[in-house]
N, C-alpha and C. Protein backbone atom coordinates (compact mmCIF):
# COMPACT_ATOMS: atom_id res chain seq x y z
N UNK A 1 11.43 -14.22 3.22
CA UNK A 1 11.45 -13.30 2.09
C UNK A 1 11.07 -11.90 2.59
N UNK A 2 11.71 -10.88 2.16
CA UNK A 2 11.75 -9.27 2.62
C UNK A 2 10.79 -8.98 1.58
N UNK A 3 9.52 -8.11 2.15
CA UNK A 3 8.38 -8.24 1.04
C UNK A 3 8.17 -6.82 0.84
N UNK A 4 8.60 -6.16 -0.72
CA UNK A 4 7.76 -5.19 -1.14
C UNK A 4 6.64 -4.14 -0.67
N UNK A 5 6.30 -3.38 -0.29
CA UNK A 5 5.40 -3.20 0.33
C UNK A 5 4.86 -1.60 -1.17
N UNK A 6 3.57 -1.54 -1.36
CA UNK A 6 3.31 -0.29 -2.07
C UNK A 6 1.72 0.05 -1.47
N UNK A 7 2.11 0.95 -1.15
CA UNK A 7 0.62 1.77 -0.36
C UNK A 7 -0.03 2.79 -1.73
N UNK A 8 -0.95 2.38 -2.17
CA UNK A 8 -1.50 3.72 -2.87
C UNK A 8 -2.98 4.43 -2.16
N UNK A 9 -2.53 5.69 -1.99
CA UNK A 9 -3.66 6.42 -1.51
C UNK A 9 -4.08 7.53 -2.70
N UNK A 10 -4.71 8.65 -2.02
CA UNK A 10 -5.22 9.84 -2.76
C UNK A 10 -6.71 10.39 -2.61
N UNK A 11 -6.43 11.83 -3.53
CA UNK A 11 -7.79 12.55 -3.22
C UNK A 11 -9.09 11.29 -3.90
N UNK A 12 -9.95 11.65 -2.89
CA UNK A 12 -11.80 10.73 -3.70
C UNK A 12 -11.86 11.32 -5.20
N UNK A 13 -12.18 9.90 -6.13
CA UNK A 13 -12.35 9.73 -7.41
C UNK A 13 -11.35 10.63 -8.04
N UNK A 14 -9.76 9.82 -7.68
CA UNK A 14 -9.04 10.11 -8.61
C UNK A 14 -8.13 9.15 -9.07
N UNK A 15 -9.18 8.31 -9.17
CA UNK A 15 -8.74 6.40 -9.84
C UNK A 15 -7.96 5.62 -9.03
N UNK A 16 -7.78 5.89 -7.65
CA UNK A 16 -6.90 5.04 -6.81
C UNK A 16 -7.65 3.29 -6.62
N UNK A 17 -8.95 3.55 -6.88
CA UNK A 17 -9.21 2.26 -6.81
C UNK A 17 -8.55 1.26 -8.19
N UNK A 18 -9.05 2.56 -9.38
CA UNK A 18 -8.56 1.41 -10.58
C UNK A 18 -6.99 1.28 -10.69
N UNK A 19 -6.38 1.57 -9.79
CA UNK A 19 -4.97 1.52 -10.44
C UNK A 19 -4.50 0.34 -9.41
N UNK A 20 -5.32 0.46 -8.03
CA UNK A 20 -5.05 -0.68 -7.26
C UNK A 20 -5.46 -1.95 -7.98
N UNK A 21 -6.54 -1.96 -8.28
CA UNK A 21 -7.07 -3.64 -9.67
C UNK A 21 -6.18 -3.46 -10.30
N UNK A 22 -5.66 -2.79 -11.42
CA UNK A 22 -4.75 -2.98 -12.47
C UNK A 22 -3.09 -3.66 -11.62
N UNK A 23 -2.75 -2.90 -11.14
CA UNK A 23 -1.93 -3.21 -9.79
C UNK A 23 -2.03 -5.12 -9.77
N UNK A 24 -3.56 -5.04 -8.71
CA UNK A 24 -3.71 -6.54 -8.64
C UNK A 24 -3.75 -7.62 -9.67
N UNK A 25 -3.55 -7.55 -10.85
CA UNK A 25 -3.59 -8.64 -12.04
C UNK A 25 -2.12 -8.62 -11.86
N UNK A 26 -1.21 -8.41 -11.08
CA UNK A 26 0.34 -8.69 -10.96
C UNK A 26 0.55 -10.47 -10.93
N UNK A 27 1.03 -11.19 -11.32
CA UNK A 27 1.20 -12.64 -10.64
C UNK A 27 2.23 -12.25 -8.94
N UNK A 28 3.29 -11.48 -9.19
CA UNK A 28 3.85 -11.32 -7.68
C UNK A 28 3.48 -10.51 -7.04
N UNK A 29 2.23 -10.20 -7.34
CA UNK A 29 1.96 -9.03 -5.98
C UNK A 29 0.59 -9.41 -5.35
N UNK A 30 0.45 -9.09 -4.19
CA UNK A 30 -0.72 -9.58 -3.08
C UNK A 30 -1.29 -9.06 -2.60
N UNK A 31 -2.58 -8.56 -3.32
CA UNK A 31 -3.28 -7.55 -3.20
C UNK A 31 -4.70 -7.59 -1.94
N UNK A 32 -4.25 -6.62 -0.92
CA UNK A 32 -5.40 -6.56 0.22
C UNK A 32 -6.56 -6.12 0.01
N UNK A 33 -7.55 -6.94 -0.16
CA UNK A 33 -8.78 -6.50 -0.72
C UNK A 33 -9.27 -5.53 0.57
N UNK A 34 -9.19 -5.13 1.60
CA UNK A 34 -9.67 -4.47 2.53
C UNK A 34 -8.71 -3.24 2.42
N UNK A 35 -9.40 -1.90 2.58
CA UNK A 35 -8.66 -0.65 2.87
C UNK A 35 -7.91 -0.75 4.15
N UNK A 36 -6.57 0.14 4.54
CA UNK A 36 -6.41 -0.10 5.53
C UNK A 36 -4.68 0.48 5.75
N UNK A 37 -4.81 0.98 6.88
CA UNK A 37 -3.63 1.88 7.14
C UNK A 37 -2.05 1.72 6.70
N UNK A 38 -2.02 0.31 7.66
CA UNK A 38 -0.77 -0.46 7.38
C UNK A 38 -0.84 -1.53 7.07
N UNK A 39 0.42 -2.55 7.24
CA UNK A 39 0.45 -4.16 6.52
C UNK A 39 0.59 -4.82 7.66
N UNK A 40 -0.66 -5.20 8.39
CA UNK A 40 -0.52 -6.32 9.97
C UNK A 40 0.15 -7.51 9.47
N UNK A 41 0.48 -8.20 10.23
CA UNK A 41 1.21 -9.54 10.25
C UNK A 41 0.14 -10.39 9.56
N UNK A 42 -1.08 -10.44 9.62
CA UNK A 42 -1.85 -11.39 8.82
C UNK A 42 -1.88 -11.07 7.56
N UNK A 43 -1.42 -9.74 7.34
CA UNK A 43 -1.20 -9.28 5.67
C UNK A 43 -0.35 -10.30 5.21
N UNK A 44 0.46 -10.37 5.77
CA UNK A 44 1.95 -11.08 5.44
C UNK A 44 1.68 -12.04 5.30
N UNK A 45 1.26 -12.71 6.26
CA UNK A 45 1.13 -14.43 6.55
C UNK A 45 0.53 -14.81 5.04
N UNK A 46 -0.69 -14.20 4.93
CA UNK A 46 -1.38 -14.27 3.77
C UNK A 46 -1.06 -14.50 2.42
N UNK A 47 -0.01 -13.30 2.37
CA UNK A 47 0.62 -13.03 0.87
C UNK A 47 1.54 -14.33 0.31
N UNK A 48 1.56 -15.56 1.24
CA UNK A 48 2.55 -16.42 0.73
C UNK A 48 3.44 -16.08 0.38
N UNK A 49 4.14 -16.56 -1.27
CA UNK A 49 5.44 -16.16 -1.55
C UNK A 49 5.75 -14.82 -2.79
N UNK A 50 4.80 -14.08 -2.64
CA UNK A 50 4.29 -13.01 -2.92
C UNK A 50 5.87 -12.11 -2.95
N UNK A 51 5.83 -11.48 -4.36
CA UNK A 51 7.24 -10.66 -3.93
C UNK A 51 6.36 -8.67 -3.40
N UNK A 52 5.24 -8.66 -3.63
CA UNK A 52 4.65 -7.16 -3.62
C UNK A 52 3.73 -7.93 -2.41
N UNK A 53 3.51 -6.87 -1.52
CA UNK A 53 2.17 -6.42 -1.13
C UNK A 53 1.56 -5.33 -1.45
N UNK A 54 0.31 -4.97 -1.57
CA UNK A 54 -0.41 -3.98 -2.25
C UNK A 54 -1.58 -3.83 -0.99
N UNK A 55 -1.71 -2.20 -0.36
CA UNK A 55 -2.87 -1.74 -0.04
C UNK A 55 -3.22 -0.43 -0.36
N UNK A 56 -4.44 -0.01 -0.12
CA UNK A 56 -5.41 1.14 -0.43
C UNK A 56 -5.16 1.38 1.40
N UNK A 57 -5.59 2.69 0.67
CA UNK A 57 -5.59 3.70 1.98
C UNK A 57 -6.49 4.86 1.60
N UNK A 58 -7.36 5.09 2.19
CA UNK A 58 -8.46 6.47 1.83
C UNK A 58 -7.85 7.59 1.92
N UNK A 59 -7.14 7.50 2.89
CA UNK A 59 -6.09 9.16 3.36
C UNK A 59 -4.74 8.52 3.78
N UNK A 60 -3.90 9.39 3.50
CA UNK A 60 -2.19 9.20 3.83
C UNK A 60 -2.32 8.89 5.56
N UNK A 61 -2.05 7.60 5.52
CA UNK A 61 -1.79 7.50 7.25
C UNK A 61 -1.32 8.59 7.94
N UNK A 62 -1.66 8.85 9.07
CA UNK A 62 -1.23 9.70 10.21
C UNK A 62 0.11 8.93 10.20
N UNK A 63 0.65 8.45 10.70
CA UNK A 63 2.47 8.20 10.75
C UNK A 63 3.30 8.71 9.70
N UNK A 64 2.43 8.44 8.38
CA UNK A 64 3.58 8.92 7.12
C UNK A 64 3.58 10.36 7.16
N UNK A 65 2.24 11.07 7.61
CA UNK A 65 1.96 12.18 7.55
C UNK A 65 3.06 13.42 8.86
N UNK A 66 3.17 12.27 9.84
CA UNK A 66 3.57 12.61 10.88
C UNK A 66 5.10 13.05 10.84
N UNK A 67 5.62 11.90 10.02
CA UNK A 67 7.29 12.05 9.56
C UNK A 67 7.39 12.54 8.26
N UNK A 68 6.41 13.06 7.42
CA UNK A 68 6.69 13.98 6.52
C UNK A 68 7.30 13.13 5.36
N UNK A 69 7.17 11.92 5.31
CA UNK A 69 7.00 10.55 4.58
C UNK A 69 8.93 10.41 4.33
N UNK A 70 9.47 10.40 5.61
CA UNK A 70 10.73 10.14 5.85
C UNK A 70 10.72 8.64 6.37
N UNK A 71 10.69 7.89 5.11
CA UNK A 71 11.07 6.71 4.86
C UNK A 71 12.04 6.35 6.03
N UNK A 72 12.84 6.35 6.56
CA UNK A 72 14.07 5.93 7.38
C UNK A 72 13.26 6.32 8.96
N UNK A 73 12.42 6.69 9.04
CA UNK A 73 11.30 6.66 10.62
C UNK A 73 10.10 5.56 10.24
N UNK A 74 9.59 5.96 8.78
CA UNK A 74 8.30 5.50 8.66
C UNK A 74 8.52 3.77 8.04
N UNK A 75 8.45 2.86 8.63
CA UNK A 75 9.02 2.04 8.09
C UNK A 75 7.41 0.87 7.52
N UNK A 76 6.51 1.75 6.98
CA UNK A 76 5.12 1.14 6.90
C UNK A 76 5.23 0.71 5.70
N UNK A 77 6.18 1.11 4.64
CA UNK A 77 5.97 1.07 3.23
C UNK A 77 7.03 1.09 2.42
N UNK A 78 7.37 0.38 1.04
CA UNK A 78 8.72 1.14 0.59
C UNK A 78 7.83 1.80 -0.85
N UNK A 79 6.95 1.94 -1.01
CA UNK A 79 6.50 2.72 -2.40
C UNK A 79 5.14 3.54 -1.93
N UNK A 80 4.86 4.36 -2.00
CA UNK A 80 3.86 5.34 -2.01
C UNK A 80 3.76 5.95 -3.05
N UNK A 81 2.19 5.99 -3.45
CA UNK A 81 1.66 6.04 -4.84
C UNK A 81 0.64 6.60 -4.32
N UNK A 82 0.76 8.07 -4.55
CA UNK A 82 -0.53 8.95 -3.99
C UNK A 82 -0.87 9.55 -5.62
N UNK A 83 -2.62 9.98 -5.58
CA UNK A 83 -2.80 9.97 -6.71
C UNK A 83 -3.94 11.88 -6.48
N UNK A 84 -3.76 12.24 -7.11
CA UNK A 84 -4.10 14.01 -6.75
C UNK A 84 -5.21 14.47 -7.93
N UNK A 85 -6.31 15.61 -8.15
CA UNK A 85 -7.01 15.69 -9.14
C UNK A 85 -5.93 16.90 -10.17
């Protein structure tokens, strides 16, 4: 199964945590309780038959940042959900 992937980051205390919980009450989505850049292979393994994966990120990865979040280089994510004051 080709798995979803949605990264939400953003500026400190501008609800990225609560939208990641709200997020996680999904039944298909597989939410990484640990912050964290990208989706390692144990993300995956994990998520079973999970159609979403879901992580937090404190700051926009250096790679997305790097390609200027040109999806077709950056292949870390297909949804980015950055959240701003």
């Amino acid at each position: 199964m080709n798995k979803k992937k949605i990264l939400i980051t953003g500026y400190p205390h501008t609800g990225t945590t609560i939208l990641k919980s709200k997020f996680g009450e999904c039944s298909n989505l597989y939410e990484c309780v640990n912050e964290c850049d990208y989706i390692h292979n144990r993300i995956i393994d994990d998520s079973g038959d999970k159609e979403f994966i879901l992580i937090k990120s404190p700051v926009l990865p250096l790679e997305i940042r790097k390609h200027k979040l040109n999806f077709n280089v950056c292949l870390i994510t297909s949804i980015i959900v950055f959240l701003k004051p």
